[in-house]
Protein backbone atom coordinates (compact mmCIF):
# COMPACT_ATOMS: atom_id res chain seq x y z
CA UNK A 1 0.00 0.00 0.00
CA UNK A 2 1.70 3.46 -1.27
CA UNK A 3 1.84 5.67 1.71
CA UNK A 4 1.06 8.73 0.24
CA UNK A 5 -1.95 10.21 -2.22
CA UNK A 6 0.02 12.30 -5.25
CA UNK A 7 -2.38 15.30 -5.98
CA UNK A 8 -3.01 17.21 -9.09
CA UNK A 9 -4.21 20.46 -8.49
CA UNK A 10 -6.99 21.69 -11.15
CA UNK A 11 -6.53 25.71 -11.70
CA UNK A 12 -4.48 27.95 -9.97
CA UNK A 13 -7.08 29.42 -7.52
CA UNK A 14 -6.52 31.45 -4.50
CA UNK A 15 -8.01 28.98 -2.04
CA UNK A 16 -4.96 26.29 -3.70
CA UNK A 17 -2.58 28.37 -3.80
CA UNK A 18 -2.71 30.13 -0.28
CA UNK A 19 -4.31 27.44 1.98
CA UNK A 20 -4.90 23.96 0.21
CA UNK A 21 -1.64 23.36 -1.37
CA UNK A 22 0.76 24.33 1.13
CA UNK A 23 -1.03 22.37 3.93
CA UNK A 24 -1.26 18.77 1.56
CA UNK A 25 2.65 19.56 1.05
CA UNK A 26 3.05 19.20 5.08
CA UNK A 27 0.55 16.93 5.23
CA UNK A 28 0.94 12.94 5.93
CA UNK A 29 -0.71 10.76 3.71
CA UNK A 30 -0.56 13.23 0.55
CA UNK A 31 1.76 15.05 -1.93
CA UNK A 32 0.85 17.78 -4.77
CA UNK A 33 2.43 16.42 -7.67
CA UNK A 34 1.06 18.50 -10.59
CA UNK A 35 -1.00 21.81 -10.94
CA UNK A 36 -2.76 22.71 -14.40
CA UNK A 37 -4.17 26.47 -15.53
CA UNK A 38 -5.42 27.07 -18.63
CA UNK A 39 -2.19 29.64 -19.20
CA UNK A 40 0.80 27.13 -18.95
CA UNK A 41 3.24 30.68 -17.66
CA UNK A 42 0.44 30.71 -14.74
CA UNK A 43 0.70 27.00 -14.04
CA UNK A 44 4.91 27.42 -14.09
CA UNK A 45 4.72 30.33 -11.63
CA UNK A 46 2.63 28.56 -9.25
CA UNK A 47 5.23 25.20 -9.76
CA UNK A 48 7.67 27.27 -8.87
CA UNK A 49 6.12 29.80 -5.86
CA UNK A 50 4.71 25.99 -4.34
CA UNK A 51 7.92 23.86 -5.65
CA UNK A 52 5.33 21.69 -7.11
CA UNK A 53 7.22 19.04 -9.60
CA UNK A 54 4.72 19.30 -12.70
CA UNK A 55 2.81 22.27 -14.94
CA UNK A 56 0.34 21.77 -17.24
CA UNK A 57 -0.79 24.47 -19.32
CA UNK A 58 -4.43 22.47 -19.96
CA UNK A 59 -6.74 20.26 -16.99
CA UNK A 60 -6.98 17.51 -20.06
CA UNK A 61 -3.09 17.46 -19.62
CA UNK A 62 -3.14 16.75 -16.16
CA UNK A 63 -6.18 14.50 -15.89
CA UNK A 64 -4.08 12.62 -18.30
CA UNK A 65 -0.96 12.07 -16.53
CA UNK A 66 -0.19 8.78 -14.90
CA UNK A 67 1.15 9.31 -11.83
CA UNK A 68 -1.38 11.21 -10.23
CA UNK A 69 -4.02 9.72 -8.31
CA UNK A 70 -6.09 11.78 -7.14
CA UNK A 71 -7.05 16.01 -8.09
CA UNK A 72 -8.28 18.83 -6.18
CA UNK A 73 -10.75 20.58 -7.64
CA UNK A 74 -10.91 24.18 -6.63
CA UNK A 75 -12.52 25.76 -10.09
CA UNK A 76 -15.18 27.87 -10.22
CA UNK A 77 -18.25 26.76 -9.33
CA UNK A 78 -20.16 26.15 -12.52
CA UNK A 79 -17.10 23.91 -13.53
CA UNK A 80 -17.15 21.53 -10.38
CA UNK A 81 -19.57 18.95 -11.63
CA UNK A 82 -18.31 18.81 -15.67
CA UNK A 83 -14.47 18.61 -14.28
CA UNK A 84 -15.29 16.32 -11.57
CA UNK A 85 -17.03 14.34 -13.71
CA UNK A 86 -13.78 14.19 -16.42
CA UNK A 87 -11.61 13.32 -13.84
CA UNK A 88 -13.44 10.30 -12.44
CA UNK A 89 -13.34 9.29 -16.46
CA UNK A 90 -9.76 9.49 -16.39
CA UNK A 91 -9.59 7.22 -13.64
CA UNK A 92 -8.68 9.82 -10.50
CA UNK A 93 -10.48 10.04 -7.23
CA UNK A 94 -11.77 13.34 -6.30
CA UNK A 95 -11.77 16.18 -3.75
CA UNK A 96 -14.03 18.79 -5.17
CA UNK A 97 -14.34 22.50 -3.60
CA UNK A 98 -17.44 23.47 -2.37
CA UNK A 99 -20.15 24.10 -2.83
CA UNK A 100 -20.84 20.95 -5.18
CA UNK A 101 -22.86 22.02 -7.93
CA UNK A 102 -24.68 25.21 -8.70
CA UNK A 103 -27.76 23.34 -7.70
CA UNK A 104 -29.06 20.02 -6.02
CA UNK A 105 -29.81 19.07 -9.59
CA UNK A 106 -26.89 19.23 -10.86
CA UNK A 107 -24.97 17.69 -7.79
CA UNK A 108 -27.44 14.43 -8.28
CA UNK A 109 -25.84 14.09 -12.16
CA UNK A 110 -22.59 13.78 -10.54
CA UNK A 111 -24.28 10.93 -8.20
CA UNK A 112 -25.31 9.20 -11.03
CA UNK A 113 -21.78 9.64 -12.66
CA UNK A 114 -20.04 8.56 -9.63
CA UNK A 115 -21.95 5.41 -9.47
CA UNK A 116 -20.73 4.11 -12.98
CA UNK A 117 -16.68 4.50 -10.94
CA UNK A 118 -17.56 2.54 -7.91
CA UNK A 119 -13.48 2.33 -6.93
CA UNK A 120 -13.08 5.75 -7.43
CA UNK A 121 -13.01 7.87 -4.08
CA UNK A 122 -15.37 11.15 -4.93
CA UNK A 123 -16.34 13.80 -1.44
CA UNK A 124 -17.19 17.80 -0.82
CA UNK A 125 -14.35 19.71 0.59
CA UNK A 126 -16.03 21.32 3.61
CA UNK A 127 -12.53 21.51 5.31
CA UNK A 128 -13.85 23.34 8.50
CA UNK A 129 -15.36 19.17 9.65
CA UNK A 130 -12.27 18.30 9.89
CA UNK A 131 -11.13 20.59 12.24
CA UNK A 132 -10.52 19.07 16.24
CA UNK A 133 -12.85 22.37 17.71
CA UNK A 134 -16.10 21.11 15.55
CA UNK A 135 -15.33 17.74 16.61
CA UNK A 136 -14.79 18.65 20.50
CA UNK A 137 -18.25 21.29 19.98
CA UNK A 138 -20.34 17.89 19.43
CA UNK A 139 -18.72 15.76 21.61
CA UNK A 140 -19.61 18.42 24.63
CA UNK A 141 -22.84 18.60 23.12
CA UNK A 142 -23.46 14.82 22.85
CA UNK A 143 -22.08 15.15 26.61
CA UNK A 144 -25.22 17.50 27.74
CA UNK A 145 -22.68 20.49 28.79
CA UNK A 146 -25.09 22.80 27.44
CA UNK A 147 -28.05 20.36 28.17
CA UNK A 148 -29.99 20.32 25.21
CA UNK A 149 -29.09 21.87 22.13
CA UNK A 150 -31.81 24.53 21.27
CA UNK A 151 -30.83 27.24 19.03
CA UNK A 152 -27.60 28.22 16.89
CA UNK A 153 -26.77 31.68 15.40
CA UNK A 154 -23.98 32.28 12.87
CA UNK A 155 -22.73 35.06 11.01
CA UNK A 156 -20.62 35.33 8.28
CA UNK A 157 -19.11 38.17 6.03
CA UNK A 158 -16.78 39.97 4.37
CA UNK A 159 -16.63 42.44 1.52
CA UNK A 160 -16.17 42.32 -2.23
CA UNK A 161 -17.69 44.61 -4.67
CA UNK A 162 -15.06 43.77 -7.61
CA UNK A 163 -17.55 42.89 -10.47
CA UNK A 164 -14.51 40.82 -11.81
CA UNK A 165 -14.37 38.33 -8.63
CA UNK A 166 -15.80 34.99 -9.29
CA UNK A 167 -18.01 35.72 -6.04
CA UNK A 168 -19.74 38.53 -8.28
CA UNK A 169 -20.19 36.63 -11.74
CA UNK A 170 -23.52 34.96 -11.74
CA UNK A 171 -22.53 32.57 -14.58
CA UNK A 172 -20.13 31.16 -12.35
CA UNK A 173 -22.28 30.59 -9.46
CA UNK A 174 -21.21 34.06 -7.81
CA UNK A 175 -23.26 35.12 -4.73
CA UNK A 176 -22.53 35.04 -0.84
CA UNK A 177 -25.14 32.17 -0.24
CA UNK A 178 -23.37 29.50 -2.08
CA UNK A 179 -19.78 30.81 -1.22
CA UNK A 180 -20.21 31.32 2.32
CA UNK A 181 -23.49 31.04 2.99
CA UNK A 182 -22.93 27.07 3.06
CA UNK A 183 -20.82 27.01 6.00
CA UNK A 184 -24.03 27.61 8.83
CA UNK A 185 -25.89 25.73 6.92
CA UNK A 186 -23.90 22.46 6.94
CA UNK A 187 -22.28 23.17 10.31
CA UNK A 188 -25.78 23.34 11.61
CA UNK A 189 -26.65 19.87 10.10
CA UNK A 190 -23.29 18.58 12.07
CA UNK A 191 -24.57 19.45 15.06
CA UNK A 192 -27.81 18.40 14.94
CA UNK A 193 -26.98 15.24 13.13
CA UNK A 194 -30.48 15.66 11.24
CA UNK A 195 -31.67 17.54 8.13
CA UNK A 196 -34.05 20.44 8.17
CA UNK A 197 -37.58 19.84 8.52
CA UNK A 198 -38.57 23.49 7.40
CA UNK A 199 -36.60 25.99 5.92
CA UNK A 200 -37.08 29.88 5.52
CA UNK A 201 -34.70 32.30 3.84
CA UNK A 202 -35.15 36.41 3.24
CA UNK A 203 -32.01 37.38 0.40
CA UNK A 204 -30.95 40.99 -0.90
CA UNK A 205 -29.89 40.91 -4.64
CA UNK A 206 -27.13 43.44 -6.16
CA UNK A 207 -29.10 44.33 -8.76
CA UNK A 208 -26.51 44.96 -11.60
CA UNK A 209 -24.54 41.63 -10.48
CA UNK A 210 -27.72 39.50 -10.39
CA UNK A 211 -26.66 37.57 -7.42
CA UNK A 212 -27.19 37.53 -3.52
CA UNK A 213 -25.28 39.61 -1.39
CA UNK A 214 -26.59 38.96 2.14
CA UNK A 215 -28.75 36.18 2.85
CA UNK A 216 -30.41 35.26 6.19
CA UNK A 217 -32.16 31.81 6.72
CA UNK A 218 -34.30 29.94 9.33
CA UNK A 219 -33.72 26.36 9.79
CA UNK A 220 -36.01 24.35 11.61
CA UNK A 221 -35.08 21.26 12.88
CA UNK A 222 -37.26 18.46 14.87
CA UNK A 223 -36.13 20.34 18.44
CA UNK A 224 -34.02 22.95 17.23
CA UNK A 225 -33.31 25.97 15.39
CA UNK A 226 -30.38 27.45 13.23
CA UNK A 227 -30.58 31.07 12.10
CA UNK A 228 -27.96 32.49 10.03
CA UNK A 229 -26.72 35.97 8.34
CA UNK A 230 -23.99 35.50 5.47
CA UNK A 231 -22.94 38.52 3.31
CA UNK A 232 -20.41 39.60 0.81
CA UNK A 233 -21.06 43.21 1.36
CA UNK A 234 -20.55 43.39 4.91
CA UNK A 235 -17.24 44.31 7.73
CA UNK A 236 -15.04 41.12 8.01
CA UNK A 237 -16.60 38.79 10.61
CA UNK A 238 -17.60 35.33 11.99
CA UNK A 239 -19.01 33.45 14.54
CA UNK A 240 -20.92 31.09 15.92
CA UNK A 241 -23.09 31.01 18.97
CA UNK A 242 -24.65 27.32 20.52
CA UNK A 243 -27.33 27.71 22.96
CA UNK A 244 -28.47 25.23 25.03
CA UNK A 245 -31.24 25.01 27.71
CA UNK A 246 -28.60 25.67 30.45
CA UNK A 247 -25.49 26.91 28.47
CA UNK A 248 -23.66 28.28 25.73
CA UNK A 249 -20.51 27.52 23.43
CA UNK A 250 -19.35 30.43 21.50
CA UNK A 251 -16.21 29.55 18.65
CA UNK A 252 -14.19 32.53 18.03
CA UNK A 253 -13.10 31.73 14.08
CA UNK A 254 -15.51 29.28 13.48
CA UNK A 255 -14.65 28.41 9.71
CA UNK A 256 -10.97 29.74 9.00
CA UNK A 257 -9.24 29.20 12.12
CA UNK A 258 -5.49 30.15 12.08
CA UNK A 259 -2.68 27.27 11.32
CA UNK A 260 -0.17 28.65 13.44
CA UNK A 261 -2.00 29.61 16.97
CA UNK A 262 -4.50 27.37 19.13
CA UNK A 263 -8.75 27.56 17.95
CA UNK A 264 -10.95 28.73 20.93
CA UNK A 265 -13.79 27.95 22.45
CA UNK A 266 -15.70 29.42 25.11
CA UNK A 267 -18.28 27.19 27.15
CA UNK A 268 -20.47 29.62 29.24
CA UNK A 269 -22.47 28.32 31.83
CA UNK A 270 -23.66 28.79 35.26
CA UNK A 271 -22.36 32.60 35.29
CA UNK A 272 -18.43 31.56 34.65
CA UNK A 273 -16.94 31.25 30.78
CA UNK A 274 -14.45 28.39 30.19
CA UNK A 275 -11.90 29.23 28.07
CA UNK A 276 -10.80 25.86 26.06
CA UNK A 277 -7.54 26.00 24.00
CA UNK A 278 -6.95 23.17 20.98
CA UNK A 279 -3.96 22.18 19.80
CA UNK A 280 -2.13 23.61 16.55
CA UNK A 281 -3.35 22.17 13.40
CA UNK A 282 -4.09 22.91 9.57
CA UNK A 283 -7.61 21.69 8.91
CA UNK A 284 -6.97 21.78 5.15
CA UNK A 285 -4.11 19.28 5.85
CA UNK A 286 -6.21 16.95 8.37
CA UNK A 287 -9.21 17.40 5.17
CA UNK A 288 -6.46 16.28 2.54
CA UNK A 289 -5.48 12.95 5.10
CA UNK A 290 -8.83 11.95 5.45
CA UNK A 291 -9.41 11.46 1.95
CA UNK A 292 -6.27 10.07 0.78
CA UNK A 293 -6.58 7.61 4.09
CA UNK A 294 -10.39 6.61 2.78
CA UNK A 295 -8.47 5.76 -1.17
CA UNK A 296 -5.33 3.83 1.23
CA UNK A 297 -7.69 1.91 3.20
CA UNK A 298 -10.37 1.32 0.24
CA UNK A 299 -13.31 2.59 2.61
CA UNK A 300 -16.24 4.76 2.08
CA UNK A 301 -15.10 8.72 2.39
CA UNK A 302 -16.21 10.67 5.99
CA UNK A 303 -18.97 12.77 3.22
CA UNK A 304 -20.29 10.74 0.51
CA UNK A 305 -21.77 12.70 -2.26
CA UNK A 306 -25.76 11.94 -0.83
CA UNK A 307 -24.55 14.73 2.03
CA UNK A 308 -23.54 17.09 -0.78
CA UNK A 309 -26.82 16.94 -2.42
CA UNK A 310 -29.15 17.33 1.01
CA UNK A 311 -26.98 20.89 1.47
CA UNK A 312 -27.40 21.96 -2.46
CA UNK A 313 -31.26 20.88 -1.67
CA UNK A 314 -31.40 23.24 1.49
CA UNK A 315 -29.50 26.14 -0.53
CA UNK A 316 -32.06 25.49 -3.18
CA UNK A 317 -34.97 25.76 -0.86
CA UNK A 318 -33.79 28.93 0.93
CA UNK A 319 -33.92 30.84 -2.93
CA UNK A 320 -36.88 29.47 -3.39
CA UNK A 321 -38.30 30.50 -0.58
């Protein structure tokens, strides 16, 4: 059994680049091998800035080559499904950025392509679940320290009004709903290990961009509630508040914790606040081992593709609604 996963990196996105890349190259079970842009001179700079081995100036190039096993797909969004799709044909498992698809659709005729690969390895990259603080969250939860989990609030923002951002471009599946939006919305379905029974949503529109920029949604669950704000036209800002019926847990960088100092939480209850430290860790490099370990071991991945297409359905709903 090889010992590590060799990567091939689809496009030379920011999220690759900055975060993905650089944590699979310290990681233990994987190794980026290749990266492909459709400009070859953007592919070589980004070989050379990462010290990755291999360029390819095409994805058919790289899907191509025989010694990878595996690519990351971080393209836009309307490309996720047909590239995920081509590199399953080519015989490579899978890690595809979220969200998905553009729509739950469209993530189901990537279920139905998956199933025709049944040795291929094929999950959503919601890095965040892999991180130790989510983990610990539900295990005090599961523990009653909060007694029963009741009601959880999240916000989420930041602020881009570059019309050239892929977050602006409706034809690529811009809007702050499926690019960030996603995070309270899965996060809330880890906790309550469940799915929505009812869900509400209220969204503003940029009306020369055609695409959300602040969305709010109700989630109602069979005892429990998630209400979220997440906006692309807003100050800089996250967090996450878990009430219970005799406590609270409060994460203070819920989704992009930093690689290089300890992830908080904060369990408030009977009048004192418990300040709980983690240890260091890159949760892009602990998302990259848990894949490549499901492809070592031959076992089913942590997020088979049926989770990706419940959260496309509830991001589906919340437009519609």
């Amino acid at each position: 059994m090889k010992k590590k996963i060799r990567f091939g990196i689809l496009g030379a996105a920011a999220i690759a680049i900055e975060h993905v890349i650089p944590a699979m190259q310290n990681a233990d079970y994987t190794e980026v091998t290749a990266i492909a842009s459709r400009s070859l001179k953007k592919a070589e700079s980004a070989a050379k800035l990462l010290n990755i081995k291999k360029s390819y100036g095409s994805y058919e190039e790289l899907l191509s080559d025989p010694d990878i096993d595996a690519i990351y797909n971080p393209l836009p969004n309307h490309l996720h499904v047909s590239w995920s799709i081509k590199a399953l044909k080519a015989g490579k498992h899978v890690l595809c950025e979220k969200p998905i698809a553009l729509n739950a659709k469209e993530a189901q005729k990537l279920v139905d392509a998956a199933k025709q690969y049944p040795h291929l390895k094929i999950t959503e990259a919601f890095m965040y679940r892999f991180h130790p603080q989510w983990h610990k969250v539900r295990n005090m939860i599961e523990k009653g320290k909060i007694g029963r989990l009741t009601t959880i609030q999240t916000i989420f923002s930041y602020y881009d009004d570059n019309p050239e951002s892929i977050v602006n471009i409706r034809e690529y599946g811009g809007g702050g709903l499926p690019d960030i939006g996603c995070y309270p919305i899965s996060l809330s379905r880890f906790l309550f290990k469940e799915e929505p029974e009812r869900i509400m949503g209220s969204v503003e529109k940029d009306s020369l961009m055609d695409i959300d920029i602040l969305t709010s949604g109700i989630l109602e669950f069979r005892e429990g509630t998630s209400t979220f704000t997440a906006s692309i036209r807003l100050y800089d800002r996250q967090r996450v508040n878990i009430f219970g019926t005799n406590g609270e847990i409060e994460l203070e960088i819920p989704f992009n914790p930093f690689n290089d100092i300890p992830a908080v939480i904060y369990l408030k209850k009977d009048g004192k606040v418990n300040k709980i430290e983690l240890d260091i860790c890159d949760q892009y490099g602990l998302q990259g081992d848990a894949f490549a370990k499901a492809i070592l071991e031959d076992r089913e991945v942590d997020y088979p593709l049926r989770d990706a297409v419940k959260q496309m359905k509830i991001i589906d709903a919340i437009y519609e609604s």
